[in-house]
C-alpha atoms as a PDB file:
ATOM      1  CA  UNK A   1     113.721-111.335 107.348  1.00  0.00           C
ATOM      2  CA  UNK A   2     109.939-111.946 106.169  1.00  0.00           C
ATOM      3  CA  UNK A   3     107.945-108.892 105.026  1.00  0.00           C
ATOM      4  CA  UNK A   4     104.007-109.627 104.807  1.00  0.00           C
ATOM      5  CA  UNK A   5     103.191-109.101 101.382  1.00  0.00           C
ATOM      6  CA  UNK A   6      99.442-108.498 100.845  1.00  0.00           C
ATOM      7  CA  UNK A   7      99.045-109.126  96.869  1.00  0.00           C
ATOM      8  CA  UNK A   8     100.255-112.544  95.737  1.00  0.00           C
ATOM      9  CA  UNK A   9     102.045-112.171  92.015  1.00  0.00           C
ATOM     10  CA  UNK A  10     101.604-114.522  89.398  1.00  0.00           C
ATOM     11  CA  UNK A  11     105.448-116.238  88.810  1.00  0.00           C
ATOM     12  CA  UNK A  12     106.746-114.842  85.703  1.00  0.00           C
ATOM     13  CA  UNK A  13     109.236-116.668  83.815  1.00  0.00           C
ATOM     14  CA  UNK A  14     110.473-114.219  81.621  1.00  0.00           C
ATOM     15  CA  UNK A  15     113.942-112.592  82.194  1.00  0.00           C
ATOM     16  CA  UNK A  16     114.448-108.756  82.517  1.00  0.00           C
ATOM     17  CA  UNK A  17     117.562-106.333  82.465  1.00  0.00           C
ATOM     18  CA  UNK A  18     117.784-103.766  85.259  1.00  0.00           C
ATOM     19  CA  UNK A  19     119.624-100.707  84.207  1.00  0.00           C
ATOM     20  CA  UNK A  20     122.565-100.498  86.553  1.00  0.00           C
ATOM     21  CA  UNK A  21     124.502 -97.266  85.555  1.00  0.00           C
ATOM     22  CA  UNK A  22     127.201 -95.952  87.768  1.00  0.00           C
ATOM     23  CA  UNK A  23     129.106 -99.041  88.492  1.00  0.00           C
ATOM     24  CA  UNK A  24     132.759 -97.635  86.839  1.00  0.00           C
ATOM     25  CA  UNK A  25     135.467 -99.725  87.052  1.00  0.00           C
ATOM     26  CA  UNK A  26     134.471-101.510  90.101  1.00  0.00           C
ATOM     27  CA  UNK A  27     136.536-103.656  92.271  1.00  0.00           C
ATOM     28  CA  UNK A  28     134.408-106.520  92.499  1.00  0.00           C
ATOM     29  CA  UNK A  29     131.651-106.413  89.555  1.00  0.00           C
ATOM     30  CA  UNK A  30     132.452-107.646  85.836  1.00  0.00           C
ATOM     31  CA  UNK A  31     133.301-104.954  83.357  1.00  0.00           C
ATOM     32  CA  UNK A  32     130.249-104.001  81.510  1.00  0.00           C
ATOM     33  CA  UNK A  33     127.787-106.203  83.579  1.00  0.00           C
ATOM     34  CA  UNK A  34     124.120-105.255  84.613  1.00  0.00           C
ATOM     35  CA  UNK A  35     122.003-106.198  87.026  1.00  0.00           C
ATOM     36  CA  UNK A  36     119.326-108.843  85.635  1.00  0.00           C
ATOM     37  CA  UNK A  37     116.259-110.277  87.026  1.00  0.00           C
ATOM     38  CA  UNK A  38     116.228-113.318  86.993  1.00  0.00           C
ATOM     39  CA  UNK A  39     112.459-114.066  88.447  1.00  0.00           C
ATOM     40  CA  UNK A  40     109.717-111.769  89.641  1.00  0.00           C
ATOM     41  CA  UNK A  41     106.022-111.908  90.903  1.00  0.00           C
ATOM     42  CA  UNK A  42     106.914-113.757  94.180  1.00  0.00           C
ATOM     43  CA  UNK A  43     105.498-113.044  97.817  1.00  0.00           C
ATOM     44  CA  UNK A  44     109.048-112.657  99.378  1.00  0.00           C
ATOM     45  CA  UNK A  45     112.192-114.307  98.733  1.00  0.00           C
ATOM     46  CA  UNK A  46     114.859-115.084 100.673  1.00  0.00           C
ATOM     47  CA  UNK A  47     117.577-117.435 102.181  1.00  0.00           C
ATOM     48  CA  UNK A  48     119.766-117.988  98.849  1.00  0.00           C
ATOM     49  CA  UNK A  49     122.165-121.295  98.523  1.00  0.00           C
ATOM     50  CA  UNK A  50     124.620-123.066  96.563  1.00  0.00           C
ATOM     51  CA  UNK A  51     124.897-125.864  95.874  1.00  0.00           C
ATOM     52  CA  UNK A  52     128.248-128.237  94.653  1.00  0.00           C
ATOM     53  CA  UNK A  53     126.990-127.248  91.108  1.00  0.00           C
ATOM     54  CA  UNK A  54     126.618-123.774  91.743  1.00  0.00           C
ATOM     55  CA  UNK A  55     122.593-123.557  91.237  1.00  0.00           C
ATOM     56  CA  UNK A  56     121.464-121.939  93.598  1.00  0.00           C
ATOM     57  CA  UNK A  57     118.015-122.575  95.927  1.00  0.00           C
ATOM     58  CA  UNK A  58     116.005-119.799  97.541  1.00  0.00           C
ATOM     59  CA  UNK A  59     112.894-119.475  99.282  1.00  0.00           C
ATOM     60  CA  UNK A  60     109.572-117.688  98.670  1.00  0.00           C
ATOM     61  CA  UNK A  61     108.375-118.252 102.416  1.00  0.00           C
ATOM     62  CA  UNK A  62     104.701-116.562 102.274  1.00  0.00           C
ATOM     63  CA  UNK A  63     104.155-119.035  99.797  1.00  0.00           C
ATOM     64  CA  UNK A  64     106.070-122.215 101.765  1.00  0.00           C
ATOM     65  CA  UNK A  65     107.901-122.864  98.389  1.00  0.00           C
ATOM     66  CA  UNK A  66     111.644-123.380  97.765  1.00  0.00           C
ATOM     67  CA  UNK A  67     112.614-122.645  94.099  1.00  0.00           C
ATOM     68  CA  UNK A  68     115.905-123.733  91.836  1.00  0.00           C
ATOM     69  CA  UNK A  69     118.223-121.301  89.958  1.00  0.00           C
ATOM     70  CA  UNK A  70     120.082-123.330  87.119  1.00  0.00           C
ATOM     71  CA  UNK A  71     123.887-121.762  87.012  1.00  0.00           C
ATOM     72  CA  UNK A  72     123.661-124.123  83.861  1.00  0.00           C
ATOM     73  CA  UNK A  73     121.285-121.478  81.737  1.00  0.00           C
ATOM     74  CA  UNK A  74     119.394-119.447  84.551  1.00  0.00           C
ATOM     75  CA  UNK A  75     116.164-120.785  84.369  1.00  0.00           C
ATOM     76  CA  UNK A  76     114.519-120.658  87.461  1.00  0.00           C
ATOM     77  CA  UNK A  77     112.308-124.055  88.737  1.00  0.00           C
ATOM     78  CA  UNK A  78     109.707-124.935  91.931  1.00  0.00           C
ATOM     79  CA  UNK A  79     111.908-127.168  93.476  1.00  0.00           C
ATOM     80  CA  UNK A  80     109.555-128.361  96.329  1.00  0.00           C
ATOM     81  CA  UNK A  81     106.551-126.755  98.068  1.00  0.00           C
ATOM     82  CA  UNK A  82     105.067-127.473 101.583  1.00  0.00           C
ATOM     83  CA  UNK A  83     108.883-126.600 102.842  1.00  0.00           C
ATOM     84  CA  UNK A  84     108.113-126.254 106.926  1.00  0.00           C
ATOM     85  CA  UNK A  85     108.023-122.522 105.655  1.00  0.00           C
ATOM     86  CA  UNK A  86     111.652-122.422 105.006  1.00  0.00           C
ATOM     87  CA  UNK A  87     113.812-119.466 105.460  1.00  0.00           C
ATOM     88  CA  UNK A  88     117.627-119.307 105.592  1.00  0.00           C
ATOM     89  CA  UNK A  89     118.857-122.467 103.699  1.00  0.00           C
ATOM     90  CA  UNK A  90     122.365-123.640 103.250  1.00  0.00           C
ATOM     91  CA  UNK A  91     123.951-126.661 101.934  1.00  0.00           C
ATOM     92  CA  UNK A  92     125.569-128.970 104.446  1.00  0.00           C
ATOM     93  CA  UNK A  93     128.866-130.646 104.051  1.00  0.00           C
ATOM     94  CA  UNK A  94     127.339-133.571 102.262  1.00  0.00           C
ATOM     95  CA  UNK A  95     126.107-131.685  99.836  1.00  0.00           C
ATOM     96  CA  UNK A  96     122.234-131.281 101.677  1.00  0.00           C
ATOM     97  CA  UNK A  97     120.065-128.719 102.080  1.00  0.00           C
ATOM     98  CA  UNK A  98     119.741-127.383 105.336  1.00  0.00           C
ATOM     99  CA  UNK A  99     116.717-125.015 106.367  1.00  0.00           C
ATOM    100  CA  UNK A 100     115.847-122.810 109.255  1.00  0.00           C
ATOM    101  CA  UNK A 101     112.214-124.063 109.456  1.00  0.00           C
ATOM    102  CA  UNK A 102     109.881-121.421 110.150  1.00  0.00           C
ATOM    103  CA  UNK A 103     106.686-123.658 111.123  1.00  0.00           C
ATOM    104  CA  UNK A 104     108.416-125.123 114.186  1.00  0.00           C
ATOM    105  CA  UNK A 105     111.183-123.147 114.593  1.00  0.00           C
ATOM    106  CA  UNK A 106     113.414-125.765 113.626  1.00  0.00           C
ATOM    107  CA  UNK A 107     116.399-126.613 111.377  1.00  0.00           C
ATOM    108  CA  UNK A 108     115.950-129.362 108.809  1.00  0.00           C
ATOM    109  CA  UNK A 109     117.409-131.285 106.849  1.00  0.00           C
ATOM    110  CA  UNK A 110     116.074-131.913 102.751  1.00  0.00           C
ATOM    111  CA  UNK A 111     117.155-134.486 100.899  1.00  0.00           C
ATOM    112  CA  UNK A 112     117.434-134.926  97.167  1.00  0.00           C
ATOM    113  CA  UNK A 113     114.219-136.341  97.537  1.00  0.00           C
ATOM    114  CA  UNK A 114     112.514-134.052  99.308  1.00  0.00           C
ATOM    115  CA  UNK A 115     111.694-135.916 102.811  1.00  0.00           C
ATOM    116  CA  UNK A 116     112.449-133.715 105.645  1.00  0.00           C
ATOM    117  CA  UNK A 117     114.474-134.696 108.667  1.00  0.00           C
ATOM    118  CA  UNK A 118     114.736-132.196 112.018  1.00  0.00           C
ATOM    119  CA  UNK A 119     118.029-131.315 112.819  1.00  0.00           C
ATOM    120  CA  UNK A 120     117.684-128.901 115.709  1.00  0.00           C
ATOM    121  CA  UNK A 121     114.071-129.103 117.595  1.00  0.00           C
ATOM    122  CA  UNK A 122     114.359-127.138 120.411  1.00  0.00           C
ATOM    123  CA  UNK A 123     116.141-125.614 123.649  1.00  0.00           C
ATOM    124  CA  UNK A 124     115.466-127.191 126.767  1.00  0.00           C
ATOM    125  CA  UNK A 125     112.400-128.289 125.674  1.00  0.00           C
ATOM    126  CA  UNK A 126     111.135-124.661 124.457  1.00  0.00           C
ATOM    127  CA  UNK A 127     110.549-123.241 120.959  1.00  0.00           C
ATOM    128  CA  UNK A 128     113.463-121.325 119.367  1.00  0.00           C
ATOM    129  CA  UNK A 129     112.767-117.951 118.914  1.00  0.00           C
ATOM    130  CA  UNK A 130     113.163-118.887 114.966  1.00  0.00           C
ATOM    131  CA  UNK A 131     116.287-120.089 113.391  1.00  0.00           C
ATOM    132  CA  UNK A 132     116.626-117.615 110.519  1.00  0.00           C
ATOM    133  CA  UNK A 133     120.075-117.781 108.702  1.00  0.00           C
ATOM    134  CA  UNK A 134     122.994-120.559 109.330  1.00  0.00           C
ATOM    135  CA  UNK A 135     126.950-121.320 108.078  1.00  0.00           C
ATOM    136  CA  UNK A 136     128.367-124.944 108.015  1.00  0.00           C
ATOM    137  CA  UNK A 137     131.678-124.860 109.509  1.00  0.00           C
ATOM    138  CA  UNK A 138     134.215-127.039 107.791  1.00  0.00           C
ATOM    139  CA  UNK A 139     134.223-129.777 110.697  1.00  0.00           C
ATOM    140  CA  UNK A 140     130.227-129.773 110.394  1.00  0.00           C
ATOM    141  CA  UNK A 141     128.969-127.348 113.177  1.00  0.00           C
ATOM    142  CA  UNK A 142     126.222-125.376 112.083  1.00  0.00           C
ATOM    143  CA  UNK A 143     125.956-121.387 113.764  1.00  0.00           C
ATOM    144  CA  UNK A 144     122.878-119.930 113.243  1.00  0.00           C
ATOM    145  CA  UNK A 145     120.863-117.290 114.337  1.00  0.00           C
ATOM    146  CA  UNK A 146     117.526-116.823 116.732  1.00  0.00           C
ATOM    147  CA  UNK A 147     115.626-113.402 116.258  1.00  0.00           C
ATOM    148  CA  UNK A 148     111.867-113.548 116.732  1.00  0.00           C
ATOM    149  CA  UNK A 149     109.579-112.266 114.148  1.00  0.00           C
ATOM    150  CA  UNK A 150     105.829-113.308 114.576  1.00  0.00           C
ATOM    151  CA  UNK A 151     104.495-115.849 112.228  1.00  0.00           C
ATOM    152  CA  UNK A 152     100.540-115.515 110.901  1.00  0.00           C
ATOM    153  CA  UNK A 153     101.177-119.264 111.234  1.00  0.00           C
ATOM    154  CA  UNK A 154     102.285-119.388 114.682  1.00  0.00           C
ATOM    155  CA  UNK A 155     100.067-120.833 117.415  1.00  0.00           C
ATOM    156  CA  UNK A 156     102.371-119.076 120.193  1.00  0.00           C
ATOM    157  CA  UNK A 157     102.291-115.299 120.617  1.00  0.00           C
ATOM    158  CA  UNK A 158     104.909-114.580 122.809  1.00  0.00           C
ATOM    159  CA  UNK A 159     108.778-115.937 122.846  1.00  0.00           C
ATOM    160  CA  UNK A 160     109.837-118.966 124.863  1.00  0.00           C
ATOM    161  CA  UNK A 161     113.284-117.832 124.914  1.00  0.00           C
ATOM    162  CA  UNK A 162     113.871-114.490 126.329  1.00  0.00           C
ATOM    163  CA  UNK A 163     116.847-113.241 124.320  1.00  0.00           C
ATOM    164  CA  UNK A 164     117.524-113.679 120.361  1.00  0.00           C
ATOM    165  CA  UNK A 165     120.833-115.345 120.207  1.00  0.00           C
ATOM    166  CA  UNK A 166     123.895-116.716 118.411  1.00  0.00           C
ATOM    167  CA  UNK A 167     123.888-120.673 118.875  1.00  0.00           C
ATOM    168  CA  UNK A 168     126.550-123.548 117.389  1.00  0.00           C
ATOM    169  CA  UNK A 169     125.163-126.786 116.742  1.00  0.00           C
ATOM    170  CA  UNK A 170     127.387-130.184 117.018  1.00  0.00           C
ATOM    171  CA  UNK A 171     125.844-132.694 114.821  1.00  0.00           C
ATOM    172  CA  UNK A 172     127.936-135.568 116.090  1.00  0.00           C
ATOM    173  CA  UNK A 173     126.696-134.832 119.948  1.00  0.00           C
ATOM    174  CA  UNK A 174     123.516-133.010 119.370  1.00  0.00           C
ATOM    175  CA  UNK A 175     124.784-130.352 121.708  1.00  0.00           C
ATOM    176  CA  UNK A 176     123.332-126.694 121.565  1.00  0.00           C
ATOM    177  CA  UNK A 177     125.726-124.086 122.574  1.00  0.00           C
ATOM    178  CA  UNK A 178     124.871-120.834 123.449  1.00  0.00           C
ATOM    179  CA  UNK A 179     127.959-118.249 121.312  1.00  0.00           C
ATOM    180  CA  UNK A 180     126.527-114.709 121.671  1.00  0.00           C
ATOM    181  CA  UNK A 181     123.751-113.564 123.711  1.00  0.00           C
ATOM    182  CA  UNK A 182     124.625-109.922 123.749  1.00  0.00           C
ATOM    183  CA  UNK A 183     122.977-108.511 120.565  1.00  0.00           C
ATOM    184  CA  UNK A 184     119.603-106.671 120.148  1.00  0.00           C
ATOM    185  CA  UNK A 185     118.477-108.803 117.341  1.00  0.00           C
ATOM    186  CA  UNK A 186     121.290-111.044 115.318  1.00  0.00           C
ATOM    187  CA  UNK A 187     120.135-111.884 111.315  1.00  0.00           C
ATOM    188  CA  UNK A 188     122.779-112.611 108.525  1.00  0.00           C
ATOM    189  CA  UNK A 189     125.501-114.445 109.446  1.00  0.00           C
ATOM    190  CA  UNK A 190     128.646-116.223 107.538  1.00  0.00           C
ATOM    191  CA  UNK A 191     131.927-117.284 108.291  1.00  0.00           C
ATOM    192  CA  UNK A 192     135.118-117.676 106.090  1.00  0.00           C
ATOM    193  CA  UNK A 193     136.387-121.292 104.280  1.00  0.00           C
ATOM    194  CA  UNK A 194     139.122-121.426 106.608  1.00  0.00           C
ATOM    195  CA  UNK A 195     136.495-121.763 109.891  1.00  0.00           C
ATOM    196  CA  UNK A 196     138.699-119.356 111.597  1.00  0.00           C
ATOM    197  CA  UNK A 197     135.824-116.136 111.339  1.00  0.00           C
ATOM    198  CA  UNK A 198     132.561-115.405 111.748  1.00  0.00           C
ATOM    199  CA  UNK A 199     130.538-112.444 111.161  1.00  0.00           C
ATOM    200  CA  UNK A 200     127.093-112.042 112.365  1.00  0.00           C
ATOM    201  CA  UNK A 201     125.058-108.719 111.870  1.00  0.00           C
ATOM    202  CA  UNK A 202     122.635-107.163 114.651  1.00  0.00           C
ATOM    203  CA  UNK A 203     119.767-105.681 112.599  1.00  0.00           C
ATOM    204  CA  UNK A 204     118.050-103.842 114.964  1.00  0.00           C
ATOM    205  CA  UNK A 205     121.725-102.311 116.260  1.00  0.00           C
ATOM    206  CA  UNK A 206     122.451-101.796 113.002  1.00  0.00           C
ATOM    207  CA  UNK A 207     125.952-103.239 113.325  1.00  0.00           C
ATOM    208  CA  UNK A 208     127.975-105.869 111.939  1.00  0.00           C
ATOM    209  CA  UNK A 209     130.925-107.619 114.521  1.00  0.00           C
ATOM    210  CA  UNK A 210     133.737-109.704 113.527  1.00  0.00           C
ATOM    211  CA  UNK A 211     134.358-113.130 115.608  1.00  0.00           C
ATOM    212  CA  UNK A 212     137.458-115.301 116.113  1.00  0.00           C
ATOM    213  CA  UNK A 213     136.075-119.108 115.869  1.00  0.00           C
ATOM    214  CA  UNK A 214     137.960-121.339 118.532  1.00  0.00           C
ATOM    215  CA  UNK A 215     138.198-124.649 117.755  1.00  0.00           C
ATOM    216  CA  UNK A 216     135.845-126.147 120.147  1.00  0.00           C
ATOM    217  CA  UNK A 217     133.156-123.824 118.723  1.00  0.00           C
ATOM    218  CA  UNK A 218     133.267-120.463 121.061  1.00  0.00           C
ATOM    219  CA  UNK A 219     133.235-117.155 119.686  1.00  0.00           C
ATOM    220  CA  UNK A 220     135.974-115.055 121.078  1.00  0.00           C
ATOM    221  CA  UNK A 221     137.601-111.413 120.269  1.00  0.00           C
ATOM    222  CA  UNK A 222     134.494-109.568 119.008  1.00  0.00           C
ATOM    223  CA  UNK A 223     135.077-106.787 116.950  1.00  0.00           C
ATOM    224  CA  UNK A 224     132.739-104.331 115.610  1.00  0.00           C
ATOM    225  CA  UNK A 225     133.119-104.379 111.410  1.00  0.00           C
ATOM    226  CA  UNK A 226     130.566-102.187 110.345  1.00  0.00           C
ATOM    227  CA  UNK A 227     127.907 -99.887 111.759  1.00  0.00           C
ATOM    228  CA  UNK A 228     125.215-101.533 109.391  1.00  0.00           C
ATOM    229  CA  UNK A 229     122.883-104.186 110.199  1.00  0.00           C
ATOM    230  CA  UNK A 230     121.926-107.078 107.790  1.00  0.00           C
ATOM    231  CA  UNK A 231     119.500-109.533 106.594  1.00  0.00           C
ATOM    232  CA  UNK A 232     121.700-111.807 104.452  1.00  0.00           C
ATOM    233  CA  UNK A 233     125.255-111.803 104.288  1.00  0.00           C
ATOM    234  CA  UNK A 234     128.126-113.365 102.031  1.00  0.00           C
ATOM    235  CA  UNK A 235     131.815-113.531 101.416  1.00  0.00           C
ATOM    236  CA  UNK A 236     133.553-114.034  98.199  1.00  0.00           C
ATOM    237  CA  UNK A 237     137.125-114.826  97.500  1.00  0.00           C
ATOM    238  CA  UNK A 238     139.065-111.471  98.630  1.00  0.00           C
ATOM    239  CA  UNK A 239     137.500-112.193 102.196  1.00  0.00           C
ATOM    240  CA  UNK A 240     134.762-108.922 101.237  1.00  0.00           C
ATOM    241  CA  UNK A 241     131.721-108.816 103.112  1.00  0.00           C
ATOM    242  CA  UNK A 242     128.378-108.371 101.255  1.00  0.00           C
ATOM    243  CA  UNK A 243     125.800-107.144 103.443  1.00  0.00           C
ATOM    244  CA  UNK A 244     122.280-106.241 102.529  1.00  0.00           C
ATOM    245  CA  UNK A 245     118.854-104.201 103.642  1.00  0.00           C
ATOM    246  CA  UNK A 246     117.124-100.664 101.920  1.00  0.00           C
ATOM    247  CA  UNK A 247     120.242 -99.659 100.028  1.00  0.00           C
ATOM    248  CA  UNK A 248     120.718-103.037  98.373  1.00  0.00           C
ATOM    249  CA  UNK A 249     123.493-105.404  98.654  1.00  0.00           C
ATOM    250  CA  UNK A 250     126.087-103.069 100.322  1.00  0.00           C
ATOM    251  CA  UNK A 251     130.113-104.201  99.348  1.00  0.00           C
ATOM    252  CA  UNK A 252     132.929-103.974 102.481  1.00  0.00           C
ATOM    253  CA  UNK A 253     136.167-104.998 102.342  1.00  0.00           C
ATOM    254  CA  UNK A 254     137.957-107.008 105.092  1.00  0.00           C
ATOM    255  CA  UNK A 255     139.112-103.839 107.226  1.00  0.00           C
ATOM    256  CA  UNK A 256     135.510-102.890 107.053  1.00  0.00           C
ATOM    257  CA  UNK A 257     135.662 -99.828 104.287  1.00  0.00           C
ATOM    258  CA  UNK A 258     133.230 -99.922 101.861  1.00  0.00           C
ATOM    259  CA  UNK A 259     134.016-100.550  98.287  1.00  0.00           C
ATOM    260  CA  UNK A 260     131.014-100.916  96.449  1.00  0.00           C
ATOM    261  CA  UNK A 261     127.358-100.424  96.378  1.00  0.00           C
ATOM    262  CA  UNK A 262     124.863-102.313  94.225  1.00  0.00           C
ATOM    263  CA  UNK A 263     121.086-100.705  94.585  1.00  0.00           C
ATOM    264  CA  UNK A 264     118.222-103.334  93.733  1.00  0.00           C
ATOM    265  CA  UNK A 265     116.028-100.391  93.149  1.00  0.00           C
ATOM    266  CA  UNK A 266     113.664-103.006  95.616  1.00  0.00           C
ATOM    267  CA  UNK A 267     112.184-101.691  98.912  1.00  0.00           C
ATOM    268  CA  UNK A 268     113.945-104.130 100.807  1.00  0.00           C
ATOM    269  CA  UNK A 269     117.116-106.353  99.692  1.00  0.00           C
ATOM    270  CA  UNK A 270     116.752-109.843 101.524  1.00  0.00           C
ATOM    271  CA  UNK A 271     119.430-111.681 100.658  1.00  0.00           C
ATOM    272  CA  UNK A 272     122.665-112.721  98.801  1.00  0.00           C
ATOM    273  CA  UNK A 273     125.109-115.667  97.507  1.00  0.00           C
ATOM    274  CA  UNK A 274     127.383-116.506  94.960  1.00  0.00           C
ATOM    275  CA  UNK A 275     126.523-118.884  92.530  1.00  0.00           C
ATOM    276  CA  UNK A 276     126.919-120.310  89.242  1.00  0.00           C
ATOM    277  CA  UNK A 277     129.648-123.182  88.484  1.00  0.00           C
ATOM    278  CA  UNK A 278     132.689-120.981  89.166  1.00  0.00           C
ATOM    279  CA  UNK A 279     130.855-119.018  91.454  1.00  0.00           C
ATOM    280  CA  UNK A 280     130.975-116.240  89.721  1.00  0.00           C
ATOM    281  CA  UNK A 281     127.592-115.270  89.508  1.00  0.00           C
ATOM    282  CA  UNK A 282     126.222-112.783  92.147  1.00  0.00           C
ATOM    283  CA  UNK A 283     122.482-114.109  93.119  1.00  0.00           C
ATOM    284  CA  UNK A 284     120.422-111.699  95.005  1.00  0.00           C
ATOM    285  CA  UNK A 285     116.995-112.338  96.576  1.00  0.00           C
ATOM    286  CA  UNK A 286     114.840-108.886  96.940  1.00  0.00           C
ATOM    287  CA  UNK A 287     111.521-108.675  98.054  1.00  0.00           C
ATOM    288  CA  UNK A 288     109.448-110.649  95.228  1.00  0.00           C
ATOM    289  CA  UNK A 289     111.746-110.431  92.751  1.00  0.00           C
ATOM    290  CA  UNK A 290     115.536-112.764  92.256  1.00  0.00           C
ATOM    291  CA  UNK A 291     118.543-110.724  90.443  1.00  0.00           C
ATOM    292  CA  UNK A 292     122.316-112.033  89.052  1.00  0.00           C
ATOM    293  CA  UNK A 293     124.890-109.978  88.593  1.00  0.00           C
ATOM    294  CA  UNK A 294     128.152-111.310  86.797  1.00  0.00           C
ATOM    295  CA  UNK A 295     131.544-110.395  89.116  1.00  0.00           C
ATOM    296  CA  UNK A 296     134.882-110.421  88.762  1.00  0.00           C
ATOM    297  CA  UNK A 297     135.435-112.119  91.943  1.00  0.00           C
ATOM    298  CA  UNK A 298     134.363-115.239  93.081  1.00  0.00           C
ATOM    299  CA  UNK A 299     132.004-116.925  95.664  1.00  0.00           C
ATOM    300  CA  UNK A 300     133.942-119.121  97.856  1.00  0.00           C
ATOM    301  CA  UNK A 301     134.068-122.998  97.254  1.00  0.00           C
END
């Protein structure tokens, strides 16, 4: 979720520690390891994702500029500007970068070259809402989510689309299907490795529901996980659910209890994915700053 940020910060390079007492012997987060920031004096950043390599690309939408995280020695790279204002990215099944395009409200594709390609245009001929976070099933469907949040750079005031959905996207036909249209305002979604759940988070319901994934795409046996909404959302290996907004990234396990919380010390806490090249590198996106945080689990592969 974009935050209008009126002072634009200077990119600083250098790396910083962020005291992170009270951690204990935690179920998920290295012994010993502190929260670092890893880049700072950006407008907003968002929409984390890694890659086959584990680096990790994120998003500094005020700006329309898509940055690189190196799991090789954490340096952090401009990676493209002029990205369609870019929001929620996530890497495809071919290894490319998908994006929830703010300017149109579309999803893209980028290639390794950086030429864009439109993947999902529009609904019956109207503007989405705005496409703000997706997951790649394993067959290639993309689910992604349509809340409307006014753009400065919009030319449209109102929506075109009365409700802010849940959609699944079939590459192969180009069909739109319509998975959820009973939430207030749906955000951060992910689903597991296997394909076989979803979980999508209703921000403005402040509520997180679990979803059985059929096989031709439907959602089925919703199940409230949480009573916490979220803007970005990951999973790591022990099927726990990392949700985050004010409190910072917020740790559940796959009943739903909470094992772990991990404060930013940042207003708002945007987003979150596992990186590095065994994934096990926590990389958290935070209002204009980018933290890591070394775990003991792992991202999923």
């Amino acid at each position: 979720m974009f935050r209008t940020i009126v002072t634009k910060l200077i990119v600083i390079a250098a790396l910083c520690f962020v005291p992170c007492s009270g951690f204990g012997q935690s179920p998920v987060i290295a012994d010993g390891a502190e929260l670092v920031k890893a880049g700072t004096g950006y407008a907003f950043t968002e929409g984390p994702a890694v890659d086959p390599d584990g680096n990790v690309y994120f998003t500094d939408q005020p700006n329309d500029k898509i940055y690189k995280w190196s799991a090789e020695d954490g340096a952090v790279d401009l990676f493209m500007e002029g990205g369609n204002r870019s929001n929620g990215l996530y890497f495809d099944n071919d290894g490319i970068l998908l994006s929830c395009a703010d300017y149109r409200n579309q999803i893209i594709k980028i290639h390794a070259d950086k030429t864009m390609e439109i993947v999902v245009n529009d609904l019956d001929g109207k503007y989405f809402n705005g496409p703000n976070d997706l997951w790649v099933h394993p067959d290639g469907r993309i689910y992604f989510t349509d809340p409307f949040y006014k753009r400065d750079w919009w030319d449209h005031e109102e929506k075109e689309i009365e409700k802010e959905n849940v959609y699944c996207f079939f590459p192969e036909t180009n069909e739109i299907m319509l998975v959820d249209d009973h939430l207030v305002r749906p955000n951060g979604i992910v689903g597991t490795s296997d394909g076989k759940k979803l979980y999508v988070a209703d921000i403005n319901d402040q509520k997180t529901y679990s979803y059985k994934i059929n096989k031709n795409g439907t959602l089925s046996k919703r199940e409230l996980f949480a009573e916490v909404g979220s803007d970005g959302m990951t999973l790591d290996n022990q099927g726990n659910v990392y949700v985050t907004n004010t409190a910072g990234v917020t740790v559940f396990n796959s009943k739903g209890q909470q094992i772990e919380q991990i404060p930013t010390g940042e207003r708002w806490t945007a987003n979150v994915v596992f990186g590095g090249s065994d994934r096990e590198v926590l990389f958290i996106t935070a209002m204009g700053s980018v933290y890591t945080l070394e775990m003991k689990v792992r991202g999923m592969k």
